[in-house]
N, C-alpha and C. Protein backbone atom coordinates (compact mmCIF):
# COMPACT_ATOMS: atom_id res chain seq x y z
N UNK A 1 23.43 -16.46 -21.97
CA UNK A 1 24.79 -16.91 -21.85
C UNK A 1 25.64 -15.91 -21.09
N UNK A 2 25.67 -14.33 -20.85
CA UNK A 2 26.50 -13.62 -20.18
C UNK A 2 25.97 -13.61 -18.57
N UNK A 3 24.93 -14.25 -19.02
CA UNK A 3 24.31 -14.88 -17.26
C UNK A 3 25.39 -15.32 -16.73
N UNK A 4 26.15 -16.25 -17.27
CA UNK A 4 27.25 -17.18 -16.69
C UNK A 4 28.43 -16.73 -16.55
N UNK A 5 28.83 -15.60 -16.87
CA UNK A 5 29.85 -14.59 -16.90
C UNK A 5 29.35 -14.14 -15.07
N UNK A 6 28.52 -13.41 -15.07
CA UNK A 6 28.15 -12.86 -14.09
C UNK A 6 27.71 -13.71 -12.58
N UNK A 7 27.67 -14.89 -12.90
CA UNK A 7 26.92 -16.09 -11.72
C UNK A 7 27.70 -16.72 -11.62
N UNK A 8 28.72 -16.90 -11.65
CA UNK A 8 29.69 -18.34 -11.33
C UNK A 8 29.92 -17.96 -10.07
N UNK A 9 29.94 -19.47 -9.49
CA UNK A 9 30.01 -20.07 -7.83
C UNK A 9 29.00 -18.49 -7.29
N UNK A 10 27.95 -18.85 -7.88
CA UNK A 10 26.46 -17.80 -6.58
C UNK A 10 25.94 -19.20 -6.47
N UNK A 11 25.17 -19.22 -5.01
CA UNK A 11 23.84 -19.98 -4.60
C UNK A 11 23.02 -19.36 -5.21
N UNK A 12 21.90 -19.78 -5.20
CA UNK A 12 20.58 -19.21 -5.73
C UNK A 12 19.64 -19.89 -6.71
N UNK A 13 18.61 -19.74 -7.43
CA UNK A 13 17.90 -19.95 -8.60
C UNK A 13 18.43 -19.55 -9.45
N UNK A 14 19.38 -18.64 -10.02
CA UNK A 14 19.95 -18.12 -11.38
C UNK A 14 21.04 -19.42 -11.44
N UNK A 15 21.04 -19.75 -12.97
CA UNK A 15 21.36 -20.94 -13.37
C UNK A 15 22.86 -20.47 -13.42
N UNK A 16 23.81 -21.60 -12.92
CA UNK A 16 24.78 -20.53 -13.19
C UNK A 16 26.01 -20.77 -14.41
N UNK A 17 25.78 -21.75 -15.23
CA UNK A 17 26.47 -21.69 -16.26
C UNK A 17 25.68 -21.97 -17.55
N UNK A 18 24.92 -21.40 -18.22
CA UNK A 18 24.55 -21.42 -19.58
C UNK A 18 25.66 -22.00 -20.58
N UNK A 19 26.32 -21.21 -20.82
CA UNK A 19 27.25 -21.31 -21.98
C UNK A 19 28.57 -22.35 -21.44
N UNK A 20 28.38 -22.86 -20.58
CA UNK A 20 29.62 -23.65 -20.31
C UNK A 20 31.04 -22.92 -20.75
N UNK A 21 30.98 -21.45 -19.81
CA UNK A 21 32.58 -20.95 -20.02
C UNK A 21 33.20 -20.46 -22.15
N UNK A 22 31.61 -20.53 -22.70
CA UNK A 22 31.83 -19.87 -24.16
C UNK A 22 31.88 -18.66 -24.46
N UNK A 23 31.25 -17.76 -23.98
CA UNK A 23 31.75 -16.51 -23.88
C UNK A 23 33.39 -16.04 -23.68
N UNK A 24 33.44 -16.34 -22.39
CA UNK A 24 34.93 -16.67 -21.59
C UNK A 24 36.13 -16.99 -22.65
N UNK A 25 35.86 -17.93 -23.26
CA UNK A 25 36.48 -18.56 -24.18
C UNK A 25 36.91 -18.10 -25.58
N UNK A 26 35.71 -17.61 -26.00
CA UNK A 26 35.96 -16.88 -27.33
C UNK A 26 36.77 -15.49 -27.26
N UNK A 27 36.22 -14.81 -25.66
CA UNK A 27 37.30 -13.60 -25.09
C UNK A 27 38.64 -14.05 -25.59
N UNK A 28 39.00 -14.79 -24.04
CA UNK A 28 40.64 -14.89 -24.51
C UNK A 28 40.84 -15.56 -25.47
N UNK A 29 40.35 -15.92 -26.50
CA UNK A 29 41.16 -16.61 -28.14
C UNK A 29 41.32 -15.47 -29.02
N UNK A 30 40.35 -14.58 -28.43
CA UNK A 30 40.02 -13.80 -29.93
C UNK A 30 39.08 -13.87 -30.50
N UNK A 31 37.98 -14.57 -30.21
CA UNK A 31 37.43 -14.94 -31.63
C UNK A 31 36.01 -14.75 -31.22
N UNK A 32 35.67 -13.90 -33.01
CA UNK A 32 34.69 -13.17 -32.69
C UNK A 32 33.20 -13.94 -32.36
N UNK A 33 32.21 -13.67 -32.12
CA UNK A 33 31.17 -14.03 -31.93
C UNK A 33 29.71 -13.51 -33.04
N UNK A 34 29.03 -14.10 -33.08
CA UNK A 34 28.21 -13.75 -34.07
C UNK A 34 26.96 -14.20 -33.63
N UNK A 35 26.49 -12.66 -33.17
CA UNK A 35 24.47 -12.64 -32.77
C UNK A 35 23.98 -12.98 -33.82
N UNK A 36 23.21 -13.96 -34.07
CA UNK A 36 22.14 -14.15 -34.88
C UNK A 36 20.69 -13.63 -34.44
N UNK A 37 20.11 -12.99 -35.05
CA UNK A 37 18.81 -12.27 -34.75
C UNK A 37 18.56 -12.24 -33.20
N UNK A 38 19.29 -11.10 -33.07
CA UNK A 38 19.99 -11.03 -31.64
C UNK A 38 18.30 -9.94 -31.14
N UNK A 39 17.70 -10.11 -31.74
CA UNK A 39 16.58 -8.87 -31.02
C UNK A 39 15.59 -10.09 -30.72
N UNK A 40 15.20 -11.52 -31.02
CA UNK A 40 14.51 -12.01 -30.75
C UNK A 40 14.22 -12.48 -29.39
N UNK A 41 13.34 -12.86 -28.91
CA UNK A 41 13.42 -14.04 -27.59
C UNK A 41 12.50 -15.01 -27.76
N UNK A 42 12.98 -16.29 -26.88
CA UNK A 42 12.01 -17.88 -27.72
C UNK A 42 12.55 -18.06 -28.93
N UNK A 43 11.60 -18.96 -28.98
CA UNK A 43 12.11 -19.77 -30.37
C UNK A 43 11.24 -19.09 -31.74
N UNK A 44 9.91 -18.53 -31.29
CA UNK A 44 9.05 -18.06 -32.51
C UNK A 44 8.18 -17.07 -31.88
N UNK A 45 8.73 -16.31 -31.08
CA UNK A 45 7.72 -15.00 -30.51
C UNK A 45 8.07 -13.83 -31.05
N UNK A 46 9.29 -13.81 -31.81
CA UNK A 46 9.16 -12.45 -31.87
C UNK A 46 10.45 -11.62 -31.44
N UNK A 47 10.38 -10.23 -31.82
CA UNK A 47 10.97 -9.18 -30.90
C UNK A 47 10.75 -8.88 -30.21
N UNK A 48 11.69 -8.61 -29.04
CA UNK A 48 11.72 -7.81 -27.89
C UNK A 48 11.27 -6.63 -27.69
N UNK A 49 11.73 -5.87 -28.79
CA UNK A 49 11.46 -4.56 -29.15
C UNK A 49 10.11 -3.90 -29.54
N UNK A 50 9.23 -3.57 -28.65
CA UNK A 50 8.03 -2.81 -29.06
C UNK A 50 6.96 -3.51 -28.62
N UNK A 51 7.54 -4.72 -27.78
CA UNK A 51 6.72 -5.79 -27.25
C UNK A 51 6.62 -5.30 -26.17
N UNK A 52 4.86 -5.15 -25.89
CA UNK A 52 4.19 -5.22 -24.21
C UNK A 52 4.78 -6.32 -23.13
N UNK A 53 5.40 -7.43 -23.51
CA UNK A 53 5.46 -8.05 -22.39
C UNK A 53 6.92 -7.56 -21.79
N UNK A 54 7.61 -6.65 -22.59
CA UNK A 54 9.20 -6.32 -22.13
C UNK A 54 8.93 -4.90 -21.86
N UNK A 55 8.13 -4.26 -20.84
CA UNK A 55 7.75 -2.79 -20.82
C UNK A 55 9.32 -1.77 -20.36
N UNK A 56 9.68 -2.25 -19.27
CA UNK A 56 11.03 -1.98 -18.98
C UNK A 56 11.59 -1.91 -19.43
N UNK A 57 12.58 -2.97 -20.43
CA UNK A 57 13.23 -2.87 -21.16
C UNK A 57 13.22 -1.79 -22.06
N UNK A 58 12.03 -2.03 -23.26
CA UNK A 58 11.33 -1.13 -23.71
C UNK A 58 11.79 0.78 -23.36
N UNK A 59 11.43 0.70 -21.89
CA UNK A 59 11.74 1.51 -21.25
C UNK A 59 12.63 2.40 -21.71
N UNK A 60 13.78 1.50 -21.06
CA UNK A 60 15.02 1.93 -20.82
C UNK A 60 15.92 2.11 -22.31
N UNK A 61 15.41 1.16 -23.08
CA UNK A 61 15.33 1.40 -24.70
C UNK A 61 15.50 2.56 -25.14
N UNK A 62 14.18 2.88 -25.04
CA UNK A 62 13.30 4.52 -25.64
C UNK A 62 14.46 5.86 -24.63
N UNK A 63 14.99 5.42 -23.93
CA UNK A 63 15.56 6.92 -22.99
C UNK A 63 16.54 6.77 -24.02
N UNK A 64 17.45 5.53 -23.88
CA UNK A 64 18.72 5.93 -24.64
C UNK A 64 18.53 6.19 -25.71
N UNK A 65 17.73 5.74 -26.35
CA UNK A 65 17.52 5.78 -28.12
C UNK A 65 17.01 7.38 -28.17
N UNK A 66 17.00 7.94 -27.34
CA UNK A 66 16.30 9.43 -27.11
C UNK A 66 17.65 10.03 -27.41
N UNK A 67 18.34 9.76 -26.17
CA UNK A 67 19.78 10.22 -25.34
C UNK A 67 20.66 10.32 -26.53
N UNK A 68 20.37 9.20 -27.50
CA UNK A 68 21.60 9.21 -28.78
C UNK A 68 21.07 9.55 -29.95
N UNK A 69 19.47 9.92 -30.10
CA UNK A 69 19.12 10.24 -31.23
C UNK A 69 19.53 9.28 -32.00
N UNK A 70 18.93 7.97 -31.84
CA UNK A 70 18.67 6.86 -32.72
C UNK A 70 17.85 6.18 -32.26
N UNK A 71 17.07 5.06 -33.41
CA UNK A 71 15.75 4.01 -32.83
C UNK A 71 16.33 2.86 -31.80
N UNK A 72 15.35 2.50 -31.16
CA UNK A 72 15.66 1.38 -30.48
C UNK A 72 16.61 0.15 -30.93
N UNK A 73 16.36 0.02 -31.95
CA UNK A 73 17.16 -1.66 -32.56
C UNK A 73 18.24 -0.82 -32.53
N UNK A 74 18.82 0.40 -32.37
CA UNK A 74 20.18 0.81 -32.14
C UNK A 74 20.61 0.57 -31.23
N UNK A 75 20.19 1.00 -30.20
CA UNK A 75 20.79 0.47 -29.21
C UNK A 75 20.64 -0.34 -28.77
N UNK A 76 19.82 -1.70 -29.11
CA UNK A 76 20.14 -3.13 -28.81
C UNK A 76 21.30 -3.59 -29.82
N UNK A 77 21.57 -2.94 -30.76
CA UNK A 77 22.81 -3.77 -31.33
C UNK A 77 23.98 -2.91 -30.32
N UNK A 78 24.00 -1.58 -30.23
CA UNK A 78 25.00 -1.36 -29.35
C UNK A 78 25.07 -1.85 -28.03
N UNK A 79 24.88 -2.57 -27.75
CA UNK A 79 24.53 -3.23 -26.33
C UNK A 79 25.36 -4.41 -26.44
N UNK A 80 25.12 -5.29 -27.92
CA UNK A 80 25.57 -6.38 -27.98
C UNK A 80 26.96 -5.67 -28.65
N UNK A 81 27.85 -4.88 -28.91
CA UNK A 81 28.49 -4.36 -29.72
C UNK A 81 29.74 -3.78 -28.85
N UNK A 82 29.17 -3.40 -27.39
CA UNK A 82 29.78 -3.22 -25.92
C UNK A 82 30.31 -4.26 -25.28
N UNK A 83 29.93 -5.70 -25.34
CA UNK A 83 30.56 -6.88 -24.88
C UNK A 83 32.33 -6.72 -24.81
N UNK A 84 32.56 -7.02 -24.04
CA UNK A 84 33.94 -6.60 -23.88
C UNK A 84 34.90 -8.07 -24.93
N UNK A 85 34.10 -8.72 -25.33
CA UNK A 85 34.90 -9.21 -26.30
C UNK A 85 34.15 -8.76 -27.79
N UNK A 86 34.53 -9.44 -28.90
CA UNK A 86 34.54 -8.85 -29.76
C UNK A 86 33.15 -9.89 -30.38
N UNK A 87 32.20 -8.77 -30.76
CA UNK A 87 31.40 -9.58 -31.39
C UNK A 87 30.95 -8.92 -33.02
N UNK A 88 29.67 -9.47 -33.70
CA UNK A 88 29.40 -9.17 -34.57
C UNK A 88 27.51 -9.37 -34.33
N UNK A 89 26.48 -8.26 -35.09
CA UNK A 89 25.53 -8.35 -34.58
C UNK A 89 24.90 -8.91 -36.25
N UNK A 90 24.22 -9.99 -36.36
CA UNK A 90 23.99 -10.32 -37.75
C UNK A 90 22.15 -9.99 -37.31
N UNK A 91 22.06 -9.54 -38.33
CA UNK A 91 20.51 -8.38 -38.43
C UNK A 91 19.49 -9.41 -39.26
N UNK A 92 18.41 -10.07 -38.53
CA UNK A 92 17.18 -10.38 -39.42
C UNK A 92 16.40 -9.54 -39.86
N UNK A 93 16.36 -8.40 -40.70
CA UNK A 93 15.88 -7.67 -40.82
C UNK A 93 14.67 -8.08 -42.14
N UNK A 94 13.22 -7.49 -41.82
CA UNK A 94 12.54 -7.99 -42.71
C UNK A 94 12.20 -5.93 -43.53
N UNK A 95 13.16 -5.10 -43.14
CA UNK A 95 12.56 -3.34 -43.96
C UNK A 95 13.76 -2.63 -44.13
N UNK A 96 14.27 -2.49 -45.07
CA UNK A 96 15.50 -1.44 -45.03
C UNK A 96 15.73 -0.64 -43.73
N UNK A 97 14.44 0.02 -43.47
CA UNK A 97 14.14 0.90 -42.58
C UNK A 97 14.88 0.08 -40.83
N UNK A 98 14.26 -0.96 -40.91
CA UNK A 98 15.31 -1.69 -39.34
C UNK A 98 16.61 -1.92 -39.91
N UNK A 99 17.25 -2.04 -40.95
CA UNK A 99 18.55 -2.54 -41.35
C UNK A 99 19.31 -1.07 -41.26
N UNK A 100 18.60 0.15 -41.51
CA UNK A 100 19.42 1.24 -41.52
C UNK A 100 19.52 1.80 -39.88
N UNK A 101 18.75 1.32 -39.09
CA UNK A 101 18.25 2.18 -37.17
C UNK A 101 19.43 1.02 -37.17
N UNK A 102 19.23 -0.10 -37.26
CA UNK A 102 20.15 -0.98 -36.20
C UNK A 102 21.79 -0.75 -36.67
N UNK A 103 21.78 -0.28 -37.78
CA UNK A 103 23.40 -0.49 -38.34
C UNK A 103 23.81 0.87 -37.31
N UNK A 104 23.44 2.22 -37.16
CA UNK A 104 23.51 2.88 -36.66
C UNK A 104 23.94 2.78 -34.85
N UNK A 105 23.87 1.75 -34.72
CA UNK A 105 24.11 1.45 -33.18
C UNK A 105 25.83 1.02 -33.37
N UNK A 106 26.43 0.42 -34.58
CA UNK A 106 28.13 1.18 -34.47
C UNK A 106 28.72 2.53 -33.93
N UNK A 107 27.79 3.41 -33.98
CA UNK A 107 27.85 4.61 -33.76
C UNK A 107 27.76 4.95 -32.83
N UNK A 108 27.12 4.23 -31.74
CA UNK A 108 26.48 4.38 -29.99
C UNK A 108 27.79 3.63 -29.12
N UNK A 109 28.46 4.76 -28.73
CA UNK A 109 29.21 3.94 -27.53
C UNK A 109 28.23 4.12 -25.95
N UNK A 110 27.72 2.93 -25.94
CA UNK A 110 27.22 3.47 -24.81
C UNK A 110 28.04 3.05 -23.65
N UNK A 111 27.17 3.76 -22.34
CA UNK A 111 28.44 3.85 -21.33
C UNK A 111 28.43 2.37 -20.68
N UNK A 112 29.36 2.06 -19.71
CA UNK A 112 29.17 0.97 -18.62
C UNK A 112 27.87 0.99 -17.87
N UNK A 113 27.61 1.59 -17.36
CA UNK A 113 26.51 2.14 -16.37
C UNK A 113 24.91 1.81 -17.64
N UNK A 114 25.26 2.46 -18.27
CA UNK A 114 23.79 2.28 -19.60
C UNK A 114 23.58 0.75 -20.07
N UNK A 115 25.15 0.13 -20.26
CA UNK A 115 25.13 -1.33 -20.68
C UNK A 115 24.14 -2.31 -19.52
N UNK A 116 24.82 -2.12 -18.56
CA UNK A 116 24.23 -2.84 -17.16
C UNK A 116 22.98 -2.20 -17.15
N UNK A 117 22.27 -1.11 -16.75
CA UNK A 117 20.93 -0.52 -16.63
C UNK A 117 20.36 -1.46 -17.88
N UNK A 118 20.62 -1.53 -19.18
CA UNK A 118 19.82 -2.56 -20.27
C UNK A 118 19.87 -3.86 -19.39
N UNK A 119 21.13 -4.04 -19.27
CA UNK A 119 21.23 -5.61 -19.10
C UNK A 119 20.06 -5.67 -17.53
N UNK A 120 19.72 -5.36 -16.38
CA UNK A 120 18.88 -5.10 -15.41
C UNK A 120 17.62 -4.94 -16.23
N UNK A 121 17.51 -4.17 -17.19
CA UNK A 121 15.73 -4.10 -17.12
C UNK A 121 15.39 -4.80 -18.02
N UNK A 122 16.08 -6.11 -18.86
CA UNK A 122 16.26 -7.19 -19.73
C UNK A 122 15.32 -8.56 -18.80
N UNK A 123 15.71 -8.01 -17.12
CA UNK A 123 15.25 -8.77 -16.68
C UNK A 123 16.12 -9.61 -15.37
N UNK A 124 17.59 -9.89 -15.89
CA UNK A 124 18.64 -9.98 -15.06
C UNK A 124 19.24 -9.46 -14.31
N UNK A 125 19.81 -10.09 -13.34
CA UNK A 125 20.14 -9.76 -11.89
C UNK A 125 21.45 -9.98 -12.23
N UNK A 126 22.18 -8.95 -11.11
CA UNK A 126 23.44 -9.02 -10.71
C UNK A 126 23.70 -9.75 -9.09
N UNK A 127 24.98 -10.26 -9.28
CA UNK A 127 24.98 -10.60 -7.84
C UNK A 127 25.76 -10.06 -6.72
């Protein structure tokens, strides 16, 4: 969905409105947003996180989670936590142990430059 933030009126293969202007929307109202098991991708694969098929990501994961001295699911909630509107990251957590790394990403301001570098090795293009 922040695909469509970033793609409106591009040519190309990148689809360019997902969310039909919902992001956008919840910005200027105010109103917050709420990730639901925001680390998954698909419908029943899984996490992102620690998964071979997301090596990059992964990647770029492991530096910051270095950089801030916290686990990875930290800084995927700080990632979603950076959205310039206001969101909320709701945690499927199945171990104390991920419920305590990811809460810890309140704590991670990460920069502009770090947000976009995730959002790029996620897989997405800028235009």
């Amino acid at each position: 969905m922040i695909d469509s933030d970033f793609n409106t009126n591009v040519s190309g293969t990148i689809p360019a409105n997902h969310g039909f202007g919902l992001l956008d929307f919840l910005r200027r109202k105010h109103i917050t947003l709420q990730a639901w098991s925001p680390f998954q991708y698909g419908n029943f694969e899984g996490s992102f996180i620690n998964n071979p098929d997301f090596p990059v990501l992964n990647k770029e994961l492991a530096k910051l989670a270095n950089k801030y001295n916290v686990g990875k699911n930290a800084i995927a909630a700080a990632w979603i936590l950076r959205w310039p509107g206001q969101a909320q990251v709701i945690i499927g957590a199945m171990t104390p142990a991920h419920i305590v790394d990811s809460a810890k990403g309140a704590d991670v301001k990460l920069s502009r430059q770090e947000w976009y570098d995730l959002y790029i090795a996620a897989g997405h293009d800028l235009p």
